[in-house]
Protein backbone atom coordinates (compact mmCIF):
# COMPACT_ATOMS: atom_id res chain seq x y z
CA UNK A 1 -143.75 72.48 77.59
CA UNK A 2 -141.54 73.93 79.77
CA UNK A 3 -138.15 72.12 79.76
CA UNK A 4 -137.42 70.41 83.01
CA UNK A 5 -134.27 67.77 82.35
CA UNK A 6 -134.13 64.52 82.72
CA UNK A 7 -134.70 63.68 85.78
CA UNK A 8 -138.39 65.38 87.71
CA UNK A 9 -139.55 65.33 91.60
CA UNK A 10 -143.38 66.40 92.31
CA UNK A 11 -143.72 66.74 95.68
CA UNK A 12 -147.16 68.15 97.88
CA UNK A 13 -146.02 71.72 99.62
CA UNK A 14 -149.30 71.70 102.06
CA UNK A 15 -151.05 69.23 104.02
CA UNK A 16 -151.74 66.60 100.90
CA UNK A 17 -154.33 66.78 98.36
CA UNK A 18 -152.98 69.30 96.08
CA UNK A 19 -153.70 67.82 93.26
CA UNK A 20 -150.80 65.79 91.84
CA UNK A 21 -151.64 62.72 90.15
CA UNK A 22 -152.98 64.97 87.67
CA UNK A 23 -149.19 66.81 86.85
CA UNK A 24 -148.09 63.36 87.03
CA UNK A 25 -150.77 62.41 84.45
CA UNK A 26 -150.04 65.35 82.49
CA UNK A 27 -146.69 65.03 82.17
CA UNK A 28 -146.05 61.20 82.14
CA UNK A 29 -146.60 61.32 78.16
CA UNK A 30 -143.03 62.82 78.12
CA UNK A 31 -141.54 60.54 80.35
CA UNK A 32 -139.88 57.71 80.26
CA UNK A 33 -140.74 56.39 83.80
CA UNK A 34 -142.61 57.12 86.96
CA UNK A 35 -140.92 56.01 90.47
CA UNK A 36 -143.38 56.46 93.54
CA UNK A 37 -140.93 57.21 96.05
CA UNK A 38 -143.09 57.03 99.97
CA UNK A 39 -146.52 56.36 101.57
CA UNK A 40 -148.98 53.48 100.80
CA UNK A 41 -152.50 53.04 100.72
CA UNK A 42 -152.79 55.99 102.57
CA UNK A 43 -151.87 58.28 99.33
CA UNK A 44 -155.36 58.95 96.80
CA UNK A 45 -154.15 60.54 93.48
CA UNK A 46 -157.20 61.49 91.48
CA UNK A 47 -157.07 61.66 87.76
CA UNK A 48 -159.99 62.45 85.28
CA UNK A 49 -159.77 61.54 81.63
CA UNK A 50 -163.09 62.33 79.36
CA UNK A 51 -164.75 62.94 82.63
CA UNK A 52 -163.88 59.49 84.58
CA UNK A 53 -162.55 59.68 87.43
CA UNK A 54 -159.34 57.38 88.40
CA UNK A 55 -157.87 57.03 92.16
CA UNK A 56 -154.12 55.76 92.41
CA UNK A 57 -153.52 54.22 96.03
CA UNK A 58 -150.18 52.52 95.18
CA UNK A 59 -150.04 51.79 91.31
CA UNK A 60 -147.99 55.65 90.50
CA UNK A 61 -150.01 57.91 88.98
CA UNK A 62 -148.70 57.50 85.28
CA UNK A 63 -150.37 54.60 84.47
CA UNK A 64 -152.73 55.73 82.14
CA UNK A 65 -149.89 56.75 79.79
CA UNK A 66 -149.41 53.41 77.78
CA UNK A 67 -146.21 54.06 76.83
CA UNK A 68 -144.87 55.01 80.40
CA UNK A 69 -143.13 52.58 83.05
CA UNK A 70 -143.82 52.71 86.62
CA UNK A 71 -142.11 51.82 89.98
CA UNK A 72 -143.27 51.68 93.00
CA UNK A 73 -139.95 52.17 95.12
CA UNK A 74 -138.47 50.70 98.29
CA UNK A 75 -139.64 53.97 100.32
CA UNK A 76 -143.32 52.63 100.21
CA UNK A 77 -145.04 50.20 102.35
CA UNK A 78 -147.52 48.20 99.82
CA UNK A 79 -150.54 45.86 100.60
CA UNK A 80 -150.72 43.63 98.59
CA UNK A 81 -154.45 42.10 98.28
CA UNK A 82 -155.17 46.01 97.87
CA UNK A 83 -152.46 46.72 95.49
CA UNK A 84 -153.95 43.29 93.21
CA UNK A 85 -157.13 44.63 93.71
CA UNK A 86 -155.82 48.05 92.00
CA UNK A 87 -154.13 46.21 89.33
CA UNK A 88 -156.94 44.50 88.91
CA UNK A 89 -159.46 47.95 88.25
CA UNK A 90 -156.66 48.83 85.62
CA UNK A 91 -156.93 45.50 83.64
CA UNK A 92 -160.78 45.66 83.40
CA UNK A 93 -160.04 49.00 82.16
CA UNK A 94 -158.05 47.76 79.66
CA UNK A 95 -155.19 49.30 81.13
CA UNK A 96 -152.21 46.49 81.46
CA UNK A 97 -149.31 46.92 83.31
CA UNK A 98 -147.36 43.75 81.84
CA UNK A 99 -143.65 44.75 81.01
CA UNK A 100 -143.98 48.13 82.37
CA UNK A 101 -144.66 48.11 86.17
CA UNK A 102 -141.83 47.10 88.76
CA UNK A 103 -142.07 46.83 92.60
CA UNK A 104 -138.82 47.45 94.53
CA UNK A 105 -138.09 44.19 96.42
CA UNK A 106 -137.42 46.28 99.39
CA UNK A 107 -140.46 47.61 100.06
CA UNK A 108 -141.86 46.64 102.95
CA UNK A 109 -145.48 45.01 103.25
CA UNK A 110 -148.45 46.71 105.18
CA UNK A 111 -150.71 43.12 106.36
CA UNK A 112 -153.72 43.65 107.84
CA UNK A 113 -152.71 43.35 111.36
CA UNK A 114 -151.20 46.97 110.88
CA UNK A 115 -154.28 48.01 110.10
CA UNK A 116 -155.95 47.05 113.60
CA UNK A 117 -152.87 48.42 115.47
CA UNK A 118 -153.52 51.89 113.94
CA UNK A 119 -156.78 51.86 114.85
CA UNK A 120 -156.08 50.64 118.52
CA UNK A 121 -153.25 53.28 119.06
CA UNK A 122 -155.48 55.85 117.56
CA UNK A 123 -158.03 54.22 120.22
CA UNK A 124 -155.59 54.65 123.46
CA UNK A 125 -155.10 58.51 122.24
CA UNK A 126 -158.40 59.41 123.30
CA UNK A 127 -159.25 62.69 122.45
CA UNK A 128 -155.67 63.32 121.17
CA UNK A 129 -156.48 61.51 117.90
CA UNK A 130 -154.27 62.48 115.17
CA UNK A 131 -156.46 61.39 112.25
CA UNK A 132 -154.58 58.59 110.27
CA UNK A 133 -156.32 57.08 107.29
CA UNK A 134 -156.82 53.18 109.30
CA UNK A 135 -154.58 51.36 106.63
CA UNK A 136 -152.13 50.39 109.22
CA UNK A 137 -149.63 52.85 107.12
CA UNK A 138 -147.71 54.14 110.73
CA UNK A 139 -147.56 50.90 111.99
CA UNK A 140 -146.10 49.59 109.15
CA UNK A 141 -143.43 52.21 109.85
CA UNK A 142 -142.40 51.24 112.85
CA UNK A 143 -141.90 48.19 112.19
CA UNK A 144 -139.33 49.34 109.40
CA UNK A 145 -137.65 51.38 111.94
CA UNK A 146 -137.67 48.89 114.74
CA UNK A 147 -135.80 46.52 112.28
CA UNK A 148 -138.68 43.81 112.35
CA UNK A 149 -140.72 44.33 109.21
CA UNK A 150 -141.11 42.03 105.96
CA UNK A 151 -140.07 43.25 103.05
CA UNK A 152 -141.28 42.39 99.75
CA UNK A 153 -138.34 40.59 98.21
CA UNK A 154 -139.22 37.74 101.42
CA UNK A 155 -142.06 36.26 99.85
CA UNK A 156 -140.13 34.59 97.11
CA UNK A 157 -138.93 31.95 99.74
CA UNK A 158 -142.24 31.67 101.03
CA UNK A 159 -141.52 28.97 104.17
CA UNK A 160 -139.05 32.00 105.50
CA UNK A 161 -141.63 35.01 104.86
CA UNK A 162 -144.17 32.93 106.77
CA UNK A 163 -141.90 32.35 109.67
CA UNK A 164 -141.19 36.07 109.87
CA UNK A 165 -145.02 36.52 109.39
CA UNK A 166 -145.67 34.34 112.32
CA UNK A 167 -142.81 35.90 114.98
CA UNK A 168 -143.89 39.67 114.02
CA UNK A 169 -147.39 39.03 114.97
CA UNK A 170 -146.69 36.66 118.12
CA UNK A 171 -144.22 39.96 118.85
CA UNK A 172 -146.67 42.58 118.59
CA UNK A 173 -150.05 40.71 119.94
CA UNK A 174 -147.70 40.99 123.25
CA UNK A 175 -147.46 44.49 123.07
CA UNK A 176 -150.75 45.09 122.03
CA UNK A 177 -152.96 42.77 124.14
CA UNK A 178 -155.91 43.19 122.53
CA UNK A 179 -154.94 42.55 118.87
CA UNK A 180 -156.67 39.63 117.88
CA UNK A 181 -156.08 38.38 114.22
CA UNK A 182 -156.19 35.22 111.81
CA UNK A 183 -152.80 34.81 110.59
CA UNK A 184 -153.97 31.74 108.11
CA UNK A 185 -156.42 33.98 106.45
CA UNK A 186 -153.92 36.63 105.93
CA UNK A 187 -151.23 34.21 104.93
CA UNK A 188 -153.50 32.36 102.52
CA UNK A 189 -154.71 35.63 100.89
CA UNK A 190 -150.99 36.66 100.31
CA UNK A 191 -150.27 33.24 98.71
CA UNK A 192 -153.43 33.42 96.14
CA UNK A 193 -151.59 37.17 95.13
CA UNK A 194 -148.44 36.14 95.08
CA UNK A 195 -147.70 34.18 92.10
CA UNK A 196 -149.34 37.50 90.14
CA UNK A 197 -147.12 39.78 91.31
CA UNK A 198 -143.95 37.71 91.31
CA UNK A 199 -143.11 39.20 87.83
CA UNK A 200 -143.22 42.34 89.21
CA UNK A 201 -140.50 42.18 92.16
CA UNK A 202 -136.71 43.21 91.27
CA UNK A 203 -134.28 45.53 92.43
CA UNK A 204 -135.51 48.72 91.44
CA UNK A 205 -132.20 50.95 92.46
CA UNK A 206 -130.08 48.52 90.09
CA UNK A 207 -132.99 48.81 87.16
CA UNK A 208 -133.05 52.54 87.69
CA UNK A 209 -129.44 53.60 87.78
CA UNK A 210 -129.23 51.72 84.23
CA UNK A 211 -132.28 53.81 83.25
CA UNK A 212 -130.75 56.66 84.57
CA UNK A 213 -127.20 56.05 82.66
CA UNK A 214 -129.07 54.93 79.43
CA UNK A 215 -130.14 59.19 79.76
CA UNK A 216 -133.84 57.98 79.84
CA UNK A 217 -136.25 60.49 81.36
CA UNK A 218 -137.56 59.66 85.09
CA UNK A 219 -140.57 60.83 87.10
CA UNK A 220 -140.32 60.83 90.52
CA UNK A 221 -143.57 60.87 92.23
CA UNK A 222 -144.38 62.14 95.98
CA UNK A 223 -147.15 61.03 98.44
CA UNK A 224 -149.07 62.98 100.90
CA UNK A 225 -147.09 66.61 101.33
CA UNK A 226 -144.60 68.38 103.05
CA UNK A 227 -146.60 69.45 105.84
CA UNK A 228 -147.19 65.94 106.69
CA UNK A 229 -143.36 64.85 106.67
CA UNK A 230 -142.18 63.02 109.89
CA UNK A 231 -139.24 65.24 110.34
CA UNK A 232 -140.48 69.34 109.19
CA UNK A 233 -144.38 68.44 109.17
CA UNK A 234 -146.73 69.58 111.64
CA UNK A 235 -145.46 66.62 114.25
CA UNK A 236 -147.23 64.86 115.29
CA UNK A 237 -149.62 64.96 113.33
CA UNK A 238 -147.66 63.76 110.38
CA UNK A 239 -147.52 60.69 108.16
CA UNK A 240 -145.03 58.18 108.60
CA UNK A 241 -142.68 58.81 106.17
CA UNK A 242 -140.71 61.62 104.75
CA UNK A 243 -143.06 63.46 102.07
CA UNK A 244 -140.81 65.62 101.69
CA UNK A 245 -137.36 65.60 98.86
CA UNK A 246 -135.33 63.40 101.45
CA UNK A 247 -137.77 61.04 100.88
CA UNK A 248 -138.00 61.33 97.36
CA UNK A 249 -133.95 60.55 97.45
CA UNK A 250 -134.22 57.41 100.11
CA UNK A 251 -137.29 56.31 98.64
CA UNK A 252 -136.13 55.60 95.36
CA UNK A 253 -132.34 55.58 95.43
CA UNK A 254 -131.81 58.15 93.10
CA UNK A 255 -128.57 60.82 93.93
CA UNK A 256 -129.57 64.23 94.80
CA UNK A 257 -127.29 65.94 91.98
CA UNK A 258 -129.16 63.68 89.34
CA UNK A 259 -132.17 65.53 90.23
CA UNK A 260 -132.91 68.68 87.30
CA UNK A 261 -135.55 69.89 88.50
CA UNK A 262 -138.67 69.40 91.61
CA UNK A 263 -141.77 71.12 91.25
CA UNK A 264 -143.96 71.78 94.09
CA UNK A 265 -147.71 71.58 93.69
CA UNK A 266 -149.49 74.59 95.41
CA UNK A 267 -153.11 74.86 95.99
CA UNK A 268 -154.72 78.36 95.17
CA UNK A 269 -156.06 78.20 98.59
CA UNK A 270 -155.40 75.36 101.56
CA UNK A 271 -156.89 72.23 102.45
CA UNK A 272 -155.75 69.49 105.28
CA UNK A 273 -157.68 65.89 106.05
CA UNK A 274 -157.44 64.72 109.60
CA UNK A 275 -156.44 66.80 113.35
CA UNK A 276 -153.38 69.35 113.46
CA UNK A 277 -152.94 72.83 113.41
CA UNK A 278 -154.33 74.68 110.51
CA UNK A 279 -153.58 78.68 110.78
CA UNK A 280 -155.95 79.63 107.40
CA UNK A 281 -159.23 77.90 108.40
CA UNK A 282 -162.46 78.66 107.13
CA UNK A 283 -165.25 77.43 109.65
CA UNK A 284 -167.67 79.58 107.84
CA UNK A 285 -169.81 79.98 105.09
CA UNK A 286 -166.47 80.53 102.38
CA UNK A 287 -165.13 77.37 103.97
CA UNK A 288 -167.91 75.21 102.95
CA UNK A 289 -167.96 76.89 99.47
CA UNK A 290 -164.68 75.78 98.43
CA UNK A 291 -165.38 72.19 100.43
CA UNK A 292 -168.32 71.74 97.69
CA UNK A 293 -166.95 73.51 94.52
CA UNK A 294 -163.28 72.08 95.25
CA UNK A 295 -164.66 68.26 96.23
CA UNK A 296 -162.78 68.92 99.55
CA UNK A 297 -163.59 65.06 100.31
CA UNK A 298 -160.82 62.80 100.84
CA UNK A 299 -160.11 60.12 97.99
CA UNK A 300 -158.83 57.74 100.51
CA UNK A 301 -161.36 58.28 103.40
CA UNK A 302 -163.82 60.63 101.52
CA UNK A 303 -163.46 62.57 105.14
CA UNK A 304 -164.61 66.15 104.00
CA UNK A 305 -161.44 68.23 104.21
CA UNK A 306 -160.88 71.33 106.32
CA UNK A 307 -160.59 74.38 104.10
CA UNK A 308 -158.86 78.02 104.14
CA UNK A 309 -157.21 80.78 102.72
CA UNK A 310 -153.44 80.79 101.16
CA UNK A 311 -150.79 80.39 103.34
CA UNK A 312 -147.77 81.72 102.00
CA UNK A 313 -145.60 81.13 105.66
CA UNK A 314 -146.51 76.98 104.30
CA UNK A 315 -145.35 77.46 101.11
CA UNK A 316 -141.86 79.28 101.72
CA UNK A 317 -141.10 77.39 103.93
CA UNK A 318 -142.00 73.98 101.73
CA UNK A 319 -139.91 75.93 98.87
CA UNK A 320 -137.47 76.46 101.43
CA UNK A 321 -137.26 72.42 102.70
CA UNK A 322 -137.41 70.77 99.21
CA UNK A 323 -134.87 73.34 97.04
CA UNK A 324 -138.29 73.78 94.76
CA UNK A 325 -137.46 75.07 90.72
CA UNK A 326 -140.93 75.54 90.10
CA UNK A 327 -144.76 75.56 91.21
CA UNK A 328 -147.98 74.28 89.89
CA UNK A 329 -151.18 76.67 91.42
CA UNK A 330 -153.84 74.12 91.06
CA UNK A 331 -157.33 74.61 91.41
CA UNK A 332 -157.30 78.41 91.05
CA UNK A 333 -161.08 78.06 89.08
CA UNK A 334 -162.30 77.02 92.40
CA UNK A 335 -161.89 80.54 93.64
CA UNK A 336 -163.79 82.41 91.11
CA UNK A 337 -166.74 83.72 92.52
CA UNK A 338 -165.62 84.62 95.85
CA UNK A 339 -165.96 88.54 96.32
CA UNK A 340 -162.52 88.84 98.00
CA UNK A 341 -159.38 86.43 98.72
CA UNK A 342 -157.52 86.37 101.50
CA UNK A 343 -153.40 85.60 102.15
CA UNK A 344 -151.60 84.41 104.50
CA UNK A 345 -147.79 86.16 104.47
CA UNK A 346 -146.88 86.11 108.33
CA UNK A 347 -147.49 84.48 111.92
CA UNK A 348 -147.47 87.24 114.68
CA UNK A 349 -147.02 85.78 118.16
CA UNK A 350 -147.60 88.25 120.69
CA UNK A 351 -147.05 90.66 118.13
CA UNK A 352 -143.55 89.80 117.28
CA UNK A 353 -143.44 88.09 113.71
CA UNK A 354 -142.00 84.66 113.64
CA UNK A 355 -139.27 84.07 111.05
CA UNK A 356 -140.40 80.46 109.58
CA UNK A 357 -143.31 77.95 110.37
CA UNK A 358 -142.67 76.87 114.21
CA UNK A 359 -141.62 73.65 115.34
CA UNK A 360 -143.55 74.28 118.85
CA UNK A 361 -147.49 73.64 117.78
CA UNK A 362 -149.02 75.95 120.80
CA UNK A 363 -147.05 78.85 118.82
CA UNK A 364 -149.95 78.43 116.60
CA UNK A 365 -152.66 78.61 118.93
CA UNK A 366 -154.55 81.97 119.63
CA UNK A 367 -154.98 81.18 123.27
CA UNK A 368 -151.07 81.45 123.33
CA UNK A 369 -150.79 85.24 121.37
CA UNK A 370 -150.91 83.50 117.67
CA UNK A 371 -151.98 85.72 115.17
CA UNK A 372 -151.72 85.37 111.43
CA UNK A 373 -151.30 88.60 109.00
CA UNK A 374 -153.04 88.80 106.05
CA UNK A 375 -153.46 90.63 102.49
CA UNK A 376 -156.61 91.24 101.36
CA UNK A 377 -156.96 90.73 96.80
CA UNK A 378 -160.46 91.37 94.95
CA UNK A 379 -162.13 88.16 93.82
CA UNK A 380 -163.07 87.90 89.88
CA UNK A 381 -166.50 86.19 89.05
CA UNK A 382 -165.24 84.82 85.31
CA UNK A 383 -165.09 81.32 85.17
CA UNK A 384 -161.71 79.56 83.74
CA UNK A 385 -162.40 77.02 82.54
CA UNK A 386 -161.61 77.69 78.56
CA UNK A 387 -158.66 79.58 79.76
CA UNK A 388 -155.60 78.41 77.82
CA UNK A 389 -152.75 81.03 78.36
CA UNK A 390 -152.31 82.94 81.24
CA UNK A 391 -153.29 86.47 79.30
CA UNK A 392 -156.58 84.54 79.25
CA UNK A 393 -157.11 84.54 82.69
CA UNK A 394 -159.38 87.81 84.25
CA UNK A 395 -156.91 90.37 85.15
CA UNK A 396 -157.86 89.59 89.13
CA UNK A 397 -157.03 86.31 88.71
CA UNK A 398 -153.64 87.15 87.39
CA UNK A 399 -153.22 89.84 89.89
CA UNK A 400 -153.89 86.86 92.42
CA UNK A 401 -151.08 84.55 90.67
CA UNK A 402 -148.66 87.20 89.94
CA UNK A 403 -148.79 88.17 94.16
CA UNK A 404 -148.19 84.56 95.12
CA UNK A 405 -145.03 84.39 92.83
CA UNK A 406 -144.13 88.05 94.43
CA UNK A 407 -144.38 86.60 98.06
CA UNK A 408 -144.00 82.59 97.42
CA UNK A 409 -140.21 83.89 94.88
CA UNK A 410 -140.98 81.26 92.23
CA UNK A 411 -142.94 81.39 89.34
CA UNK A 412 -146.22 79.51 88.80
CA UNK A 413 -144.78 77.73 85.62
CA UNK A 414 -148.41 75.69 85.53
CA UNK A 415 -151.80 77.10 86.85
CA UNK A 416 -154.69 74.24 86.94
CA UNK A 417 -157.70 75.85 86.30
CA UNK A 418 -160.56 72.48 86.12
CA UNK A 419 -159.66 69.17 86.73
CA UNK A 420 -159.29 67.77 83.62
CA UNK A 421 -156.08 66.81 81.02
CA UNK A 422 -156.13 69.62 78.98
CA UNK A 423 -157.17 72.33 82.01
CA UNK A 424 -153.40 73.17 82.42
CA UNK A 425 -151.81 76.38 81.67
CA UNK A 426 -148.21 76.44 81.33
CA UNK A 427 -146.91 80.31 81.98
């Protein structure tokens, strides 16, 4: 295995969905803990082990390694009947997280009133919709930023947390009219869950810096992707947070310079859940093949995804944002088959090529003179399946990798080519 340091971020470089619970998975077995650094419920990381199929929300995605600790750190919004239901699937799995699973006690919490303000606002938009998952994740948010919102460590003095509880909602049904809710239902459902995961709750910054000066080896663990940060996503239609590596830093309280190394997981070809633009996409025939031989279906939602080409203007310019050491190319067996592949390497507007990916949206629409630039490469038919080293691979499919790293500057160090454990090359 390649040799990374001490200290590893995984972060998305697209639009989400790029497949990295399964690095996570992969590589937990040589770490000594995973730290979920943003996002909520709104996150799905899919793992498959001997064919079943696993879906993290908010446990991090190392929990099937035994021997591995988890976090889930104070950039996250958590919900917690949801996140005992999770912990719940894991136990009847026989998968316990006693003595190895910590939640930062200043996260904050995501109740179920946020969930029925993020479907009103997504109401009032109209046709301007931006697509957000319904688990009240934004709303959550902004009550974060507008210096209202409960945060975990609250609910050990439970007559204060249900105060707070009581003045946020009384607050917000004044803003939103129409928000009707039972606060006793909610309250008593947080008070059957919270004696569970009292033994959970401590200050994860203070338990990781120890970790961290003991020399033990940390995972750090992104949610949704670059393109959906807050600040350098496709605004706004973002997520709330930063998915980016500022919000692997703020999420978890780790120090930049402690960081060795952050590996960015690429998609052979683009995907994106939800409205926005989306330069690459297929609304044709190749579209819906690598919808149904990628299961292009949301793990949160199970919307069906939008699908395209590469785009290599997305990935520099994720490579660019996060300081990136190395990529993982996943799902490059769902392009076999295709007779030709098609890359994105510039956006033309008006003819004149653009140096980076645009803050102004309408750059990107072809009413306005957008035009992408592409590279045609020849398909291979071969399946990959059994490939183990990248000589395996058919020499089209290598051609394909060895163009991305040519264009992208940074090598593929690990090409997925199925979804399972041992379907990992490491070049």
């Amino acid at each position: 295995m390649t040799n990374l340091g001490n200290i590893t971020a995984i972060i998305g470089t697209q639009w989400g969905d790029e497949g990295k619970g399964k690095l996570v998975d992969i590589l937990a077995e040589k770490y000594d803990w995973i730290v979920r650094a943003t996002g909520g419920a709104n996150a799905g990381h899919t793992i498959y082990v001997n064919e079943k199929k696993f879906v993290f929300h908010q446990v991090p995605s190392g929990a099937l390694q035994l021997n591995t600790k988890m976090i889930i750190g104070n950039g996250c919004v958590i919900n917690l009947p949801s996140l005992a239901e999770e912990i719940q699937l894991l136990t009847n799995e026989g998968i316990s997280l006693a003595g190895r699973f910590f939640i930062s006690d200043r996260v904050h919490l995501a109740c179920d009133y946020h969930k029925k303000i993020d479907v009103l606002q997504e109401e009032m938009k109209g046709g301007k919709k931006i697509g957000t998952t319904g688990r009240g994740i934004g709303p959550a948010y902004s009550d974060k930023i507008n210096r209202m919102g409960i945060r975990l460590g609250e609910i050990l003095n439970w007559d204060a947390f249900e105060t707070h509880y009581q003045n946020n909602l009384a607050t917000l049904q004044k803003i939103y009219p129409g928000l009707e809710h039972d606060a006793n239902a909610e309250l008593a459902e947080f008070k059957k869950h919270r004696e569970a995961l009292l033994p959970y709750i401590t200050d994860t910054v203070l338990l990781l810096h120890g970790e961290i000066t003991a020399g033990k080896k940390i995972l750090l663990e992104g949610a949704n992707a670059t393109m959906l940060d807050i600040d350098h996503g496709t605004y706004p239609f973002v997520t709330s947070s930063n998915a980016s590596i500022g919000g692997i830093v703020t999420g978890t309280g780790v120090p930049p310079r402690k960081i060795d190394s952050i590996i960015g997981i690429l998609k052979a070809y683009t995907t994106r859940v939800g409205a926005g633009p989306f330069p690459s996409e297929l609304n044709n025939e190749t579209g819906e093949y690598l919808r149904a031989k990628g299961g292009e279906f949301g793990s949160t939602t199970g919307r069906p995804r939008r699908c395209g080409w590469m785009d290599t203007v997305v990935a520099k310019y994720a490579c660019m944002i996060n300081g990136l050491t190395h990529i993982n190319l996943t799902k490059l067996d769902v392009l076999t088959g295709l007779p030709t592949l098609r890359i994105i390497t510039g956006y033309k507007v008006h003819g004149k090529l653009l140096e980076s990916f645009p803050s102004d949206l309408s750059q990107l629409e072809p009413a306005n003179g957008f035009e992408p630039e592409y590279i045609e490469m020849p398909g291979w038919t071969e399946a990959l399946d059994n490939c183990t080293s990248f000589e395996q691979l058919p020499a089209n499919a290598q051609a394909y990798v060895t163009k991305l790293e040519e264009i992208i500057g940074l090598p593929m160090t690990f090409i997925g080519v199925g979804y399972n454990r041992n379907q990992l090359i490491t070049k």
